[in-house]
N, C-alpha and C. Protein backbone atom coordinates (compact mmCIF):
# COMPACT_ATOMS: atom_id res chain seq x y z
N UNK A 1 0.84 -1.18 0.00
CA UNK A 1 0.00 0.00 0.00
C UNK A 1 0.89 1.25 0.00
N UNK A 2 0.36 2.31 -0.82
CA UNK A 2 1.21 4.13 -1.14
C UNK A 2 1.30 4.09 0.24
N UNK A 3 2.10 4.97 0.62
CA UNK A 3 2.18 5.48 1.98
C UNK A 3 1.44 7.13 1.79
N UNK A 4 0.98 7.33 0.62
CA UNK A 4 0.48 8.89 0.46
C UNK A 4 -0.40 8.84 -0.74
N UNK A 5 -1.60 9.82 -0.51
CA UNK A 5 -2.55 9.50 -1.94
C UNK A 5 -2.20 11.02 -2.18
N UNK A 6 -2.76 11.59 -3.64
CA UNK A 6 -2.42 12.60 -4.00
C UNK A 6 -4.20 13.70 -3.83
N UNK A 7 -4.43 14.62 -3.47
CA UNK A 7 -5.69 15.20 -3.32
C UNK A 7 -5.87 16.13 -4.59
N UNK A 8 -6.23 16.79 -4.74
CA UNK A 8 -6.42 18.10 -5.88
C UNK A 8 -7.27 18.23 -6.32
N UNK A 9 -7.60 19.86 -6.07
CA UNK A 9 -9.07 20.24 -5.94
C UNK A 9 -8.55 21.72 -7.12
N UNK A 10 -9.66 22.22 -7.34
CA UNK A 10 -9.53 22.99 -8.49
C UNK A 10 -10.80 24.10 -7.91
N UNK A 11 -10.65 25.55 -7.75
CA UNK A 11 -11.61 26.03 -7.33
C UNK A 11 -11.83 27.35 -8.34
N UNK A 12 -13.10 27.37 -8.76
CA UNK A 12 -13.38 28.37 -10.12
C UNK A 12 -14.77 29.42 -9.35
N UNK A 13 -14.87 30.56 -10.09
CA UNK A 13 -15.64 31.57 -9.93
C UNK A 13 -16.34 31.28 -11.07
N UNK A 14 -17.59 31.00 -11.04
CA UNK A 14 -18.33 31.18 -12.42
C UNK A 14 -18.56 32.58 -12.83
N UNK A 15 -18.41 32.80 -14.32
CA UNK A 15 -18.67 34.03 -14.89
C UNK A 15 -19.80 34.47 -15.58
N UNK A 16 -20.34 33.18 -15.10
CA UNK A 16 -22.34 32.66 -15.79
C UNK A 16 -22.81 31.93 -14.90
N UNK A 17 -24.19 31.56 -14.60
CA UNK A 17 -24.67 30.47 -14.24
C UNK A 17 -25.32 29.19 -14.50
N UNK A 18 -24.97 28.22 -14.00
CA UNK A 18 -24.31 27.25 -14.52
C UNK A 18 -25.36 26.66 -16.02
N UNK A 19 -26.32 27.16 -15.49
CA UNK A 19 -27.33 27.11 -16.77
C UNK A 19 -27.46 27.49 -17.90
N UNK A 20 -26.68 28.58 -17.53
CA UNK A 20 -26.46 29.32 -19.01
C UNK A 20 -25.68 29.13 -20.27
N UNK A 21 -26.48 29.60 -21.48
CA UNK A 21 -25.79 29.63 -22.78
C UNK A 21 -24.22 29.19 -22.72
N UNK A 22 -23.73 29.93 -22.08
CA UNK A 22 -22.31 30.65 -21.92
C UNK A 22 -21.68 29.44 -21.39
N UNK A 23 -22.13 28.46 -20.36
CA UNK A 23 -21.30 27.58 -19.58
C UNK A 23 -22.21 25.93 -20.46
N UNK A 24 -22.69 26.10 -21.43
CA UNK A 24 -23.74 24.85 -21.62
C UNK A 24 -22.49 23.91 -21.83
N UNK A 25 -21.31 23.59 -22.94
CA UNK A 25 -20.24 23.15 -23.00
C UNK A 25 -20.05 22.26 -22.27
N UNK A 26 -19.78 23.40 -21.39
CA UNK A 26 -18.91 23.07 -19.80
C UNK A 26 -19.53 21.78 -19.25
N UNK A 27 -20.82 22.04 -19.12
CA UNK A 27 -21.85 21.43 -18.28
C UNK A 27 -22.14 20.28 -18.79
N UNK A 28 -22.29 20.12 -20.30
CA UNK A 28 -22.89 19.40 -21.00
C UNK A 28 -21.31 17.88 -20.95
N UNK A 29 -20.24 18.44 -20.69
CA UNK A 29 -19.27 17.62 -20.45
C UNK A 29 -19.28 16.77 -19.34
N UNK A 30 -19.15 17.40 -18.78
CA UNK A 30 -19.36 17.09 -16.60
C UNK A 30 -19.30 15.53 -16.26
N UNK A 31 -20.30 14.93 -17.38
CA UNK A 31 -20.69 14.22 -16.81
C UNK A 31 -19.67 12.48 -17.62
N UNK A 32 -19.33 13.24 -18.81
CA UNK A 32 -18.27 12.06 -19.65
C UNK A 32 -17.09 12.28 -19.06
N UNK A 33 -16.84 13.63 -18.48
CA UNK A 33 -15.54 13.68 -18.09
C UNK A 33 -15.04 13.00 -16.53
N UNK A 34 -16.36 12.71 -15.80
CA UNK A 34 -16.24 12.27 -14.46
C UNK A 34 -15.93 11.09 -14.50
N UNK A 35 -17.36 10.37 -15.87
CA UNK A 35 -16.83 9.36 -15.83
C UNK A 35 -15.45 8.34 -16.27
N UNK A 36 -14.94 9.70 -17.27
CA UNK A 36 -13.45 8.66 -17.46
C UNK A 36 -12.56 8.59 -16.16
N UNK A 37 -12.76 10.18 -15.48
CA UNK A 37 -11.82 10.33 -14.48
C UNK A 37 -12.17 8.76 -13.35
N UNK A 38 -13.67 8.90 -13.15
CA UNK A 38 -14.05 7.54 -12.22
C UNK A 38 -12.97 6.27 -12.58
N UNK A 39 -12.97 5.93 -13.81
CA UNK A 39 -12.58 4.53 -14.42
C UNK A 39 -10.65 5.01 -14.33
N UNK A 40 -9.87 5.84 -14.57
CA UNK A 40 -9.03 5.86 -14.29
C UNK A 40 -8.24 5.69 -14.00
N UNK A 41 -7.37 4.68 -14.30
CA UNK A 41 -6.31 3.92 -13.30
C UNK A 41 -5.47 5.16 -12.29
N UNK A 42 -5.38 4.89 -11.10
CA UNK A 42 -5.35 5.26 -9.97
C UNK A 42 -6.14 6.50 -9.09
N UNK A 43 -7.49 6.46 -9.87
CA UNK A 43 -8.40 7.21 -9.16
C UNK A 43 -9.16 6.66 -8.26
N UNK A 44 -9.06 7.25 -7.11
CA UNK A 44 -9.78 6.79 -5.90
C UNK A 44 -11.01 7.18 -5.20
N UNK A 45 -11.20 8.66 -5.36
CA UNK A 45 -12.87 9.45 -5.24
C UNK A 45 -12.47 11.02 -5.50
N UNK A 46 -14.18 11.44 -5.95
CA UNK A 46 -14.16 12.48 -6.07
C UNK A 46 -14.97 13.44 -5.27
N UNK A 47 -15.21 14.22 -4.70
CA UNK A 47 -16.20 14.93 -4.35
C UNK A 47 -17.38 15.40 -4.61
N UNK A 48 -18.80 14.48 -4.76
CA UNK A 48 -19.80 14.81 -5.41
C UNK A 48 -20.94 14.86 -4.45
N UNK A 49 -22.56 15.09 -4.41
CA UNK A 49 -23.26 14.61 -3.92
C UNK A 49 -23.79 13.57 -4.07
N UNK A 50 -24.93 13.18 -3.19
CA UNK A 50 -25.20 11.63 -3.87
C UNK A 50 -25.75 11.19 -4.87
N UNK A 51 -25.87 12.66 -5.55
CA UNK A 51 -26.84 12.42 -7.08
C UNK A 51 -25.49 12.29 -7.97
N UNK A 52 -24.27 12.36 -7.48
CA UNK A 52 -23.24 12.55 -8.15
C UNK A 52 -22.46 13.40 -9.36
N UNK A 53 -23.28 14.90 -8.53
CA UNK A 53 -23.05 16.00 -9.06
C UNK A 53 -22.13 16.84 -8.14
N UNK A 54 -21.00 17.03 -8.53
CA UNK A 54 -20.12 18.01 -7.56
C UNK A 54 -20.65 19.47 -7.50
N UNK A 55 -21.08 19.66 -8.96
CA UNK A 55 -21.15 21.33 -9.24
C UNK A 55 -22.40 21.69 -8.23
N UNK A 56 -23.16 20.84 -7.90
CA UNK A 56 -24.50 21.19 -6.81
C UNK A 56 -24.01 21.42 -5.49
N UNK A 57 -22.43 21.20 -5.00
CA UNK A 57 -22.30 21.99 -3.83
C UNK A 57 -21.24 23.07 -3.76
N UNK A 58 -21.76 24.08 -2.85
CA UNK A 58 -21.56 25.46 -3.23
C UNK A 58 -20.65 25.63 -1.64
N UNK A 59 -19.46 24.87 -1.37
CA UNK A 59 -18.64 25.33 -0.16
C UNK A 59 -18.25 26.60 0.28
N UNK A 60 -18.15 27.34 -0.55
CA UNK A 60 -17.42 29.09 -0.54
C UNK A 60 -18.68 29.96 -1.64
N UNK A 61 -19.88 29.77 -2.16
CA UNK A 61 -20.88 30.24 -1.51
C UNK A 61 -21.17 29.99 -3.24
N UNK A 62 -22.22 30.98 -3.43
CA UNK A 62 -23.40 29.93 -4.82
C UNK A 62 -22.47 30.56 -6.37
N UNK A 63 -21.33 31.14 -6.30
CA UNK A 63 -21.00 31.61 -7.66
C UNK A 63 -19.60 31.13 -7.90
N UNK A 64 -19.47 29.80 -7.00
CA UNK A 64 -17.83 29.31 -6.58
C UNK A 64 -18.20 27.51 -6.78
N UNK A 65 -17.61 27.15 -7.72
CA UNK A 65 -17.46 25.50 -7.91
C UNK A 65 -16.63 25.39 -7.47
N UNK A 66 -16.59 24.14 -7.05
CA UNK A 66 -15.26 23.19 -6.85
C UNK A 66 -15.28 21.32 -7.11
N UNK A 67 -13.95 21.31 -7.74
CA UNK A 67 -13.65 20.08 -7.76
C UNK A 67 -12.23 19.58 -7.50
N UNK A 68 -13.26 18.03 -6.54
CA UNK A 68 -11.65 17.89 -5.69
C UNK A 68 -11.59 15.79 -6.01
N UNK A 69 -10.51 16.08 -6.13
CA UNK A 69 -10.43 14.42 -6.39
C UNK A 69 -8.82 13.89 -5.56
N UNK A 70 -8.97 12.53 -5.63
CA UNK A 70 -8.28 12.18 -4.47
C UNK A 70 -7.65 10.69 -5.46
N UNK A 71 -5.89 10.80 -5.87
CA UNK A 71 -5.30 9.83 -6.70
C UNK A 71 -4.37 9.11 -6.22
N UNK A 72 -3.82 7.95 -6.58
CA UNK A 72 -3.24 7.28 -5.91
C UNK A 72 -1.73 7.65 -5.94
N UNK A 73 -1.43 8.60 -6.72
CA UNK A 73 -0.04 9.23 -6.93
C UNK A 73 -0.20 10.24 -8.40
N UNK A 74 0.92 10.88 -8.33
CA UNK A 74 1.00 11.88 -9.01
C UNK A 74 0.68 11.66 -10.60
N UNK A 75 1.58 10.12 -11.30
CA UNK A 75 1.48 9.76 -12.02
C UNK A 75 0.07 9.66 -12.80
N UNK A 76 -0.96 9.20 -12.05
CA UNK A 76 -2.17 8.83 -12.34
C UNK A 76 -2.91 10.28 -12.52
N UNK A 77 -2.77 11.19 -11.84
CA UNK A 77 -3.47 12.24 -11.86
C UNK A 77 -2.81 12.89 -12.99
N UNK A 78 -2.00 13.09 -13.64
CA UNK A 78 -1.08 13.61 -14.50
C UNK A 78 -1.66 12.61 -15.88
N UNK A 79 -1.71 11.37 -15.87
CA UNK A 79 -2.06 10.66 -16.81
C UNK A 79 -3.68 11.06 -17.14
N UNK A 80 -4.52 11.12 -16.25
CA UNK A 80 -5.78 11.66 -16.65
C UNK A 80 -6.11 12.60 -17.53
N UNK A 81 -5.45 13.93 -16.86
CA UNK A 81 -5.40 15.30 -17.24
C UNK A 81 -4.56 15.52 -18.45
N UNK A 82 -3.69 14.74 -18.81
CA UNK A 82 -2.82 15.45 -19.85
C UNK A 82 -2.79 14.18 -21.00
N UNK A 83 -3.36 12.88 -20.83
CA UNK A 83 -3.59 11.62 -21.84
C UNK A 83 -4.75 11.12 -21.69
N UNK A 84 -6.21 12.01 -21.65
CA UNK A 84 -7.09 11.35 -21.51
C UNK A 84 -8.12 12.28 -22.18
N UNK A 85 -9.84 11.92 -22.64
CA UNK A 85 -10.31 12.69 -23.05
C UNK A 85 -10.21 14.61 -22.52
N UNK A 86 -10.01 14.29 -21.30
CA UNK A 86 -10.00 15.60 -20.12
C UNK A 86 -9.33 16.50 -21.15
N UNK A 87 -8.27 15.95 -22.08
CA UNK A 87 -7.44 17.77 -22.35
C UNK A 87 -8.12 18.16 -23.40
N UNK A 88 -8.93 17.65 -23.69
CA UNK A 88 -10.06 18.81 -24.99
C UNK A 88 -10.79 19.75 -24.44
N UNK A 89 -11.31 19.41 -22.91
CA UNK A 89 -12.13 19.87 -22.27
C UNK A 89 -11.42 21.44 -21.89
């Protein structure tokens, strides 16, 4: 077993809401992009509710997303983000 998992969270100001024209893209992704991150070799969890929507909780208040995920090392989180559907996004 790692002796250390890797965390990383990403925290954004929306410049629309989340409904809008402007963020549809975004939104309309969310949900292919979670799931590759889910399947992932060395992904371990992400921060969602139980409907398994992250963007529905509002920690630092209703115009502030966040996403936080939790990897089994650097490698894996690096492999997601930079060799996986994720970098079109």
């Amino acid at each position: 077993m790692a002796k250390f998992e890797l965390a990383q969270m990403n925290v954004a100001r929306l410049r629309a809401p989340l409904d809008s024209p402007q963020l549809a893209d975004f939104v309309g992704a969310l949900d292919r992009i979670n799931a590759i991150a889910d399947a992932a070799p060395g992904f371990v969890w992400r921060l969602q509710d139980d409907s398994g929507n992250a963007t529905a909780l509002h920690p630092m208040g209703e115009d502030i997303i966040v996403n936080m995920s939790v990897w089994q090392d650097p490698e894996s989180l690096q492999g997601f983000v930079y060799r996986s559907d994720h970098v079109g996004v």
